[in-house]
Protein backbone atom coordinates (compact mmCIF):
# COMPACT_ATOMS: atom_id res chain seq x y z
CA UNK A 1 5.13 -92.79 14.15
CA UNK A 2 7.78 -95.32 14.48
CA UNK A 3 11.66 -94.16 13.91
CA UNK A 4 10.57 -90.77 14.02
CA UNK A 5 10.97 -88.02 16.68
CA UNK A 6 7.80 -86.18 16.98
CA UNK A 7 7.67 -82.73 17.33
CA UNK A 8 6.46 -80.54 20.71
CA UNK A 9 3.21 -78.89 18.94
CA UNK A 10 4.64 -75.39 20.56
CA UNK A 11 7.76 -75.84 17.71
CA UNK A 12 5.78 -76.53 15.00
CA UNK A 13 3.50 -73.65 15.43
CA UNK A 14 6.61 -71.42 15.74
CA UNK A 15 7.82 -72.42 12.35
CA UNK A 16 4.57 -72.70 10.51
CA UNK A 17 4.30 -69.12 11.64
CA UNK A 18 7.47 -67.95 10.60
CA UNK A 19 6.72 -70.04 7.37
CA UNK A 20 4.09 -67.52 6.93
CA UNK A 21 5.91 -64.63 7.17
CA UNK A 22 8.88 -65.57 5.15
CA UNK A 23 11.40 -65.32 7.27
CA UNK A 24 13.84 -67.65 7.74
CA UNK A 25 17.20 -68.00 9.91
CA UNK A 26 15.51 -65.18 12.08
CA UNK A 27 13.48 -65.42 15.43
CA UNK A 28 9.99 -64.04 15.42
CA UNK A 29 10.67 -63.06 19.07
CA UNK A 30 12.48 -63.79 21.99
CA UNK A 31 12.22 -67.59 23.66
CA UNK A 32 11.90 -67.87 27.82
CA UNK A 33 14.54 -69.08 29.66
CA UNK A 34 16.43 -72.00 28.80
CA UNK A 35 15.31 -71.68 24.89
CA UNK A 36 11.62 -72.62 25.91
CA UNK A 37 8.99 -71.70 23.62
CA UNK A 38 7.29 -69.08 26.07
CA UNK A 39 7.67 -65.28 24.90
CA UNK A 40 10.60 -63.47 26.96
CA UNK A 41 10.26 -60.08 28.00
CA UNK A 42 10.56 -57.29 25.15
CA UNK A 43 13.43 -54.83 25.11
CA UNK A 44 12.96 -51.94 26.24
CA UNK A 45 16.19 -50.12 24.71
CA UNK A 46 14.72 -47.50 22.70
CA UNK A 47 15.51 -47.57 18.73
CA UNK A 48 17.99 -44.88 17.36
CA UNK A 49 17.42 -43.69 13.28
CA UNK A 50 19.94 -41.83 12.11
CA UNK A 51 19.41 -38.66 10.59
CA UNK A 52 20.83 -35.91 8.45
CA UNK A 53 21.46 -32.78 9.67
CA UNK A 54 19.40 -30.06 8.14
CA UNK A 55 21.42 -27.40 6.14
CA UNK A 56 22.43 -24.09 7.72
CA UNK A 57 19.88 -21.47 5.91
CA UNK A 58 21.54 -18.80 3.76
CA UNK A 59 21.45 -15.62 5.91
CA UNK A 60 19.23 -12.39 4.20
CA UNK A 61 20.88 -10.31 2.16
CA UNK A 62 20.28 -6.89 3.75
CA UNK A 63 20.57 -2.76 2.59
CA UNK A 64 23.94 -3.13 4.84
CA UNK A 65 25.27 -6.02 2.25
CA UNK A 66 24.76 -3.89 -0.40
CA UNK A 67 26.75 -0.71 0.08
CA UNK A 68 29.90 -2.91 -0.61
CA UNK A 69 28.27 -5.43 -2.88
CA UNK A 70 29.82 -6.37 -6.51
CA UNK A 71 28.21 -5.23 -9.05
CA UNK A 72 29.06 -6.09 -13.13
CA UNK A 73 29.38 -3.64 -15.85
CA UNK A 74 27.29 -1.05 -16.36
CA UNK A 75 28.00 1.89 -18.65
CA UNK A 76 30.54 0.46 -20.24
CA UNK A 77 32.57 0.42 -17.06
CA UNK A 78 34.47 -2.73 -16.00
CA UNK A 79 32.57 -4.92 -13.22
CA UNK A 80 34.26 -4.30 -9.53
CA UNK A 81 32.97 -3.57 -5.66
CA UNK A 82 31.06 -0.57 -4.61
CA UNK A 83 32.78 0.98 -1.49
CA UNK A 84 29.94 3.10 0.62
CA UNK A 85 27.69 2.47 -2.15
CA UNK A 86 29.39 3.77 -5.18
CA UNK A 87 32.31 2.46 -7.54
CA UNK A 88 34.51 5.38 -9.58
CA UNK A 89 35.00 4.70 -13.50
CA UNK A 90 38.79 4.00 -14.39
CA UNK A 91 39.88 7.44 -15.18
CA UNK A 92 39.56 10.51 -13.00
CA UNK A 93 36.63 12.13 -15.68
CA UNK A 94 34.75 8.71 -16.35
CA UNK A 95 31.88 8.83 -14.15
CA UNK A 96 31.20 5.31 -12.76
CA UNK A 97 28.35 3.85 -10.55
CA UNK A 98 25.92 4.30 -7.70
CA UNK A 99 22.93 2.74 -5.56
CA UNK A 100 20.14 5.15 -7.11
CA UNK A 101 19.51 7.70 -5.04
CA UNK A 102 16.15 9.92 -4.84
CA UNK A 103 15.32 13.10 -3.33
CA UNK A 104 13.81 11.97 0.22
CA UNK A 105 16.96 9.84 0.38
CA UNK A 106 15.49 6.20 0.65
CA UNK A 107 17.51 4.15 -1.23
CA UNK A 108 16.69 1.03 0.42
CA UNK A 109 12.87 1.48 0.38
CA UNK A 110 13.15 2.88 -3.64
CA UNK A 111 16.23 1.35 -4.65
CA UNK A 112 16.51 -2.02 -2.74
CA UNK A 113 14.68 -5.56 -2.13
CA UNK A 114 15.27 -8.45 -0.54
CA UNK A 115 13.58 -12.18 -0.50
CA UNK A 116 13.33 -15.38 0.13
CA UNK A 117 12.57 -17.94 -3.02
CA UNK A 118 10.55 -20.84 -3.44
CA UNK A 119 13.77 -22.52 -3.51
CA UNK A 120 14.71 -21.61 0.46
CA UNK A 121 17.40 -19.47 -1.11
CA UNK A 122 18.08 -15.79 -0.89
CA UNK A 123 17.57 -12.77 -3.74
CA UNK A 124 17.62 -9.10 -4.04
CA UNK A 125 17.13 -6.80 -6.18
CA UNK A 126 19.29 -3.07 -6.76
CA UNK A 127 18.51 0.22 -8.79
CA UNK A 128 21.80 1.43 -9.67
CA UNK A 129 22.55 4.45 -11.18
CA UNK A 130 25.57 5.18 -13.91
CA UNK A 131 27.41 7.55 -16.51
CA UNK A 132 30.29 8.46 -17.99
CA UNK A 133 31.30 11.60 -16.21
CA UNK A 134 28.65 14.12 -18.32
CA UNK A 135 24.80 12.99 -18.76
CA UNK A 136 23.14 10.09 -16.37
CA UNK A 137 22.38 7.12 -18.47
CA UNK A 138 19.16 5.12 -17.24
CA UNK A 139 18.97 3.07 -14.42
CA UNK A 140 19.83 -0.54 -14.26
CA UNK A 141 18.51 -3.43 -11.69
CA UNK A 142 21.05 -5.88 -10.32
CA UNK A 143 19.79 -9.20 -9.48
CA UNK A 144 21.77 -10.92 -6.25
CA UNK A 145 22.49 -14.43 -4.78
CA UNK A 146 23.80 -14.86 -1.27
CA UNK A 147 27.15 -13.63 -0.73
CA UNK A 148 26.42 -11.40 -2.25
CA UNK A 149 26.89 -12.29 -5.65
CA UNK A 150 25.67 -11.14 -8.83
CA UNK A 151 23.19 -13.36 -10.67
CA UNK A 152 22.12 -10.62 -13.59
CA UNK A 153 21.10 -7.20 -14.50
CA UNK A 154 18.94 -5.67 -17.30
CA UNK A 155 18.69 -1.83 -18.53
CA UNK A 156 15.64 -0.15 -17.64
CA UNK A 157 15.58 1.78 -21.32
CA UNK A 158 15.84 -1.74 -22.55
CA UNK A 159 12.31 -2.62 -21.49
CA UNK A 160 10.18 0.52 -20.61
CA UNK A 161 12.03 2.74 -23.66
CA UNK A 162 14.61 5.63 -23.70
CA UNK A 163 15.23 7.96 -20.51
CA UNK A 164 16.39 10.01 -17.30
CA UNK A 165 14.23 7.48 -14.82
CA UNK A 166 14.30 8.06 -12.00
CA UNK A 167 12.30 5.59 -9.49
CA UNK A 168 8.63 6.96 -7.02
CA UNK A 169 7.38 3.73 -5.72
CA UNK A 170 8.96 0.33 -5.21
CA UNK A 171 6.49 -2.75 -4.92
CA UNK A 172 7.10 -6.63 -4.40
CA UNK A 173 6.53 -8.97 -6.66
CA UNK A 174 7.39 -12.90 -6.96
CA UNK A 175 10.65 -13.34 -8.06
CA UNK A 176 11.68 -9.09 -8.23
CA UNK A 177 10.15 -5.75 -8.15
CA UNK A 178 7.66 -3.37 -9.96
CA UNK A 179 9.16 -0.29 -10.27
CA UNK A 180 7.02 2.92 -10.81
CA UNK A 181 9.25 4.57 -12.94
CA UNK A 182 8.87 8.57 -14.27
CA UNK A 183 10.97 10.36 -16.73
CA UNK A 184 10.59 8.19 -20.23
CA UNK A 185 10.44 9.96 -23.55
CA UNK A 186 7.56 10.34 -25.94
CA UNK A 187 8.16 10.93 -29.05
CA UNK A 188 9.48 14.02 -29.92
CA UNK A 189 11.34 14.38 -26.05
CA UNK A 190 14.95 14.14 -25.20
CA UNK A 191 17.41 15.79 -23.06
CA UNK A 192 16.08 16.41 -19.51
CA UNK A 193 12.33 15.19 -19.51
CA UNK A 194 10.30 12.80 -20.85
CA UNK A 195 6.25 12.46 -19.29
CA UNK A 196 5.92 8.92 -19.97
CA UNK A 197 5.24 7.36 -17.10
CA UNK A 198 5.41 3.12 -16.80
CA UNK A 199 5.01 0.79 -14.25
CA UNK A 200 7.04 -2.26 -15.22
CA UNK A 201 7.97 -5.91 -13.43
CA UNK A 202 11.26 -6.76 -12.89
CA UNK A 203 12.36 -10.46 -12.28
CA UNK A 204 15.20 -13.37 -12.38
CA UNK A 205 14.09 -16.47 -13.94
CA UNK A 206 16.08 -18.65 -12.48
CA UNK A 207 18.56 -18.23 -15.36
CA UNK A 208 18.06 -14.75 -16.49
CA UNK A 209 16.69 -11.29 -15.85
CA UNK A 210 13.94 -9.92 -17.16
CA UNK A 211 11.55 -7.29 -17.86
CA UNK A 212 8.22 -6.53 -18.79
CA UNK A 213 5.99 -3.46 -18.75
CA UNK A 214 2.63 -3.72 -16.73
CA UNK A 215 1.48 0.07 -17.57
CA UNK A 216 2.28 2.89 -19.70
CA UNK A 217 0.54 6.01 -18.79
CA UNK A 218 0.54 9.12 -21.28
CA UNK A 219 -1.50 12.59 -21.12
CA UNK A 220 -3.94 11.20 -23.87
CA UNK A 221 -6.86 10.05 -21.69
CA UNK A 222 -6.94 13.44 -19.34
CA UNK A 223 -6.72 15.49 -22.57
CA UNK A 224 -9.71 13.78 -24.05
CA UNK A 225 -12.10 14.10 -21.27
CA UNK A 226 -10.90 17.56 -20.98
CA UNK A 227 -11.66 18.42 -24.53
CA UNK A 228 -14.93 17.43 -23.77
CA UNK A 229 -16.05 18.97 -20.89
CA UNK A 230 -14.74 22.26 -22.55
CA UNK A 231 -16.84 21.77 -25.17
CA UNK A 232 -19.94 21.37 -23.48
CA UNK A 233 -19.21 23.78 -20.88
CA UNK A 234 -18.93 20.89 -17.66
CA UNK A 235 -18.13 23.60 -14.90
CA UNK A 236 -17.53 20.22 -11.98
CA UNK A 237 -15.55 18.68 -14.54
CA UNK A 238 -13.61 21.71 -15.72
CA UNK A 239 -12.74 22.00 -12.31
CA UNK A 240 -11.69 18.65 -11.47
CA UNK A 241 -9.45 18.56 -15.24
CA UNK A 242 -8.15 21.68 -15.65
CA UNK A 243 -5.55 23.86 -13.47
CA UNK A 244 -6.60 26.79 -11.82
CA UNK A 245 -5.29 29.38 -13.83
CA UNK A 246 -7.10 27.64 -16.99
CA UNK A 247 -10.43 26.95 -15.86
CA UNK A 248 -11.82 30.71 -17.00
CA UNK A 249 -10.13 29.89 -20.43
CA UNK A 250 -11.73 26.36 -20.05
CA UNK A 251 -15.19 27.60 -19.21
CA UNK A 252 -15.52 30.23 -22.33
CA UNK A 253 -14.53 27.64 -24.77
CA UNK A 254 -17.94 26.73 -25.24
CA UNK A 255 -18.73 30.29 -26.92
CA UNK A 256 -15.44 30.11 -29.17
CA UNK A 257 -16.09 27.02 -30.90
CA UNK A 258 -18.78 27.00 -33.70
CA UNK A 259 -19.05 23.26 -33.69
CA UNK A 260 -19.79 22.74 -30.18
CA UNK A 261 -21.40 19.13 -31.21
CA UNK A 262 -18.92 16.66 -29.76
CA UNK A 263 -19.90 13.87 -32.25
CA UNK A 264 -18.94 16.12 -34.86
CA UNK A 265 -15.02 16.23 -33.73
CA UNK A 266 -13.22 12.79 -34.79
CA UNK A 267 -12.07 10.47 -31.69
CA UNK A 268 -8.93 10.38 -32.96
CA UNK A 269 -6.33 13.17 -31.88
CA UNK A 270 -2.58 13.75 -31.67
CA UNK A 271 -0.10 14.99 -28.95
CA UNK A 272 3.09 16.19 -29.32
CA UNK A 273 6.06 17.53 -26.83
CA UNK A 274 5.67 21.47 -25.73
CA UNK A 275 8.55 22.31 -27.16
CA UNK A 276 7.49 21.28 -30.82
CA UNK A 277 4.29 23.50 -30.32
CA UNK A 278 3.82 26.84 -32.99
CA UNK A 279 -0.12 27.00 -32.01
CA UNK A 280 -0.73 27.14 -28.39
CA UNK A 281 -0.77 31.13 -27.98
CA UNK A 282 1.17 32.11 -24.20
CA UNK A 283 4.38 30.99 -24.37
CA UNK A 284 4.79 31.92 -20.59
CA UNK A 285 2.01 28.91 -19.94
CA UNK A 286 3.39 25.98 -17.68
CA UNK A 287 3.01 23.10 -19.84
CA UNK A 288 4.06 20.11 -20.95
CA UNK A 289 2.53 18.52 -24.36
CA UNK A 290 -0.18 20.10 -26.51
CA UNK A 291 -2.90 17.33 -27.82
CA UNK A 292 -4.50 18.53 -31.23
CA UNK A 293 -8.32 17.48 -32.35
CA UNK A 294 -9.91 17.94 -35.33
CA UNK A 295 -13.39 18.34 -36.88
CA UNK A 296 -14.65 15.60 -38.68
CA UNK A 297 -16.38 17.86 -41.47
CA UNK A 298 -14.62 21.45 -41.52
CA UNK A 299 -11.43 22.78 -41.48
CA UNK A 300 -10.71 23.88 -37.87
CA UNK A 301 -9.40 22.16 -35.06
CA UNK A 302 -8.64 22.99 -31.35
CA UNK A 303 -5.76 22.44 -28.93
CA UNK A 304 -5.18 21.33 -25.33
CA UNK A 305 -2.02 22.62 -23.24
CA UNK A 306 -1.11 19.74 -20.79
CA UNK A 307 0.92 19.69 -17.41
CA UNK A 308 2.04 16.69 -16.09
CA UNK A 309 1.69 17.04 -12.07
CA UNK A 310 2.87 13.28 -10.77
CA UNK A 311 3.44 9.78 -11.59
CA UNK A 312 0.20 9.17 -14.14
CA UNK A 313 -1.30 12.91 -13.04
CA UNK A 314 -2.10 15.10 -15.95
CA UNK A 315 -4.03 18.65 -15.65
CA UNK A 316 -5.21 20.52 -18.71
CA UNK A 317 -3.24 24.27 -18.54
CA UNK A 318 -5.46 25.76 -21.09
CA UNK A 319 -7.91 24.96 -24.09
CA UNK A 320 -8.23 27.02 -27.96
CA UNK A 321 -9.86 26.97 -30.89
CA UNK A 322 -8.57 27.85 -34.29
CA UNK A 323 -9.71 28.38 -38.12
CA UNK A 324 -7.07 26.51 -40.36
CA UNK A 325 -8.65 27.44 -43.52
């Protein structure tokens, strides 16, 4: 066209194509020498992308950690730091606080664990023991954060019920531990021993502690099947259910009892502590509770002397029948 420039072809299709794209005041790639429209060589220089770098993990908190870990009031004593595992009350008589310690001496597999949270961050968990210079109150469980530092804790008699516990197996779960914990009272116990054993979960939240019970175990179930098997004169299950010294006592039941009918004795029984018992004749027996049945039609009942042998592990020590009219 006249009074116009025309355009190399080349150009146009360079800017039709950038057109496209949307950019503008940009090159799509490099012109040849001299600002030609021919494609230069491509840079080789590699491209850099900054990053971040990552965050330095926390470190575990190990058994070592805790021997001089803080720990917050327990017992009524002020919060402080445990020196070789243990923290003194205020005054020379008060007692204080300790990492729970059990007879085969392994604290850290009964007392202590450590792990790593679904938030990358560190936990553990710590039985400690406490009093006030006479009686041991029950046990507590320190949560921790890195640092150590103390994130919560919770009473054990506040969740599983009043107590001497004392801890026999140790078990992971998320967020805490299960405890296997002996040494609860039933009704009618105080003082040295309880026999109600409970399994229970202890965990942090994220905000708090807590605990729940998973398992209570009491002599009732053992004390029913050995009823039983008394009364119809089970010599393999005698043998399995009762002690040794009670299975002659076990096996003559049958012959006592003048309702030997088991469907004629009511389901429904009650125990009570050993030391509450005015029936059971032998006070020299080794037992523990004494778990009471009754006829459903007549005025007699029989008893069942129980031992508790370990954690959820009940024997019968001895079986009787008695006339209460």
């Amino acid at each position: 066209m006249s009074g116009h420039t025309a355009f190399p072809r080349r150009l146009l299709a360079v800017v039709a194509l950038l057109a496209l794209t949307g950019c503008t005041g940009c090159t799509g790639f490099p012109l040849g020498p001299g600002g030609s429209g021919t494609p230069g060589p491509m840079s080789t220089t590699p491209t850099v992308v900054a990053t971040s770098p990552s965050p330095t993990p926390d470190p575990a908190i190990t058994a070592e950690d805790m021997l001089t870990a803080p720990v917050p009031k327990l017992c009524g004593h002020p919060a402080g730091r445990l020196t070789d595992g243990g923290l003194d009350g205020p005054g020379e008589n008060d007692g204080g606080s300790e990492i729970a310690q059990y007879p085969d001496g392994s604290w850290e597999r009964l007392s202590f664990r450590s792990w790593q949270g679904n938030d990358a961050r560190q936990y553990a968990a710590l039985v400690m023991d406490c009093n006030q210079g006479g009686v041991a109150w029950p046990p507590h469980v320190v949560f921790y954060g890195s640092g150590p530092t103390v994130l919560g804790q919770v009473d054990v008699a506040d969740v599983v019920g009043n107590g001497r516990q004392g801890v026999v197996a140790l078990a992971a779960v998320p967020d805490g531990v299960r405890l296997s914990l002996v040494n609860t009272y039933q009704e009618g116990e105080d003082g040295c021993c309880g026999t109600l054993d409970v399994t229970a979960d202890f965990t942090w939240t994220g905000t708090r502690v807590q605990g729940k019970v998973v398992q209570a175990i009491t002599e009732k179930p053992t004390a029913q099947k050995a009823f039983l098997a008394a009364l119809k004169g089970d010599r393999a299950a005698i043998t399995r259910l009762f002690t040794q010294d009670s299975r002659r006592e076990a096996l003559d039941f049958k012959d006592s009892v003048f309702i030997p009918d088991p469907n004629a004795w009511s389901t429904k029984f009650s125990c009570r502590s050993a030391g509450e018992d005015e029936l059971f004749d032998g006070a020299d027996r080794d037992y523990d509770r004494v778990c009471y049945f009754g006829a459903k039609d007549a005025y007699v009942a029989a008893f069942v002397a129980m031992k508790w042998v370990d954690f959820g592990e009940w024997k019968a020590a001895g079986v009787q029948f008695t006339s209460t009219d």
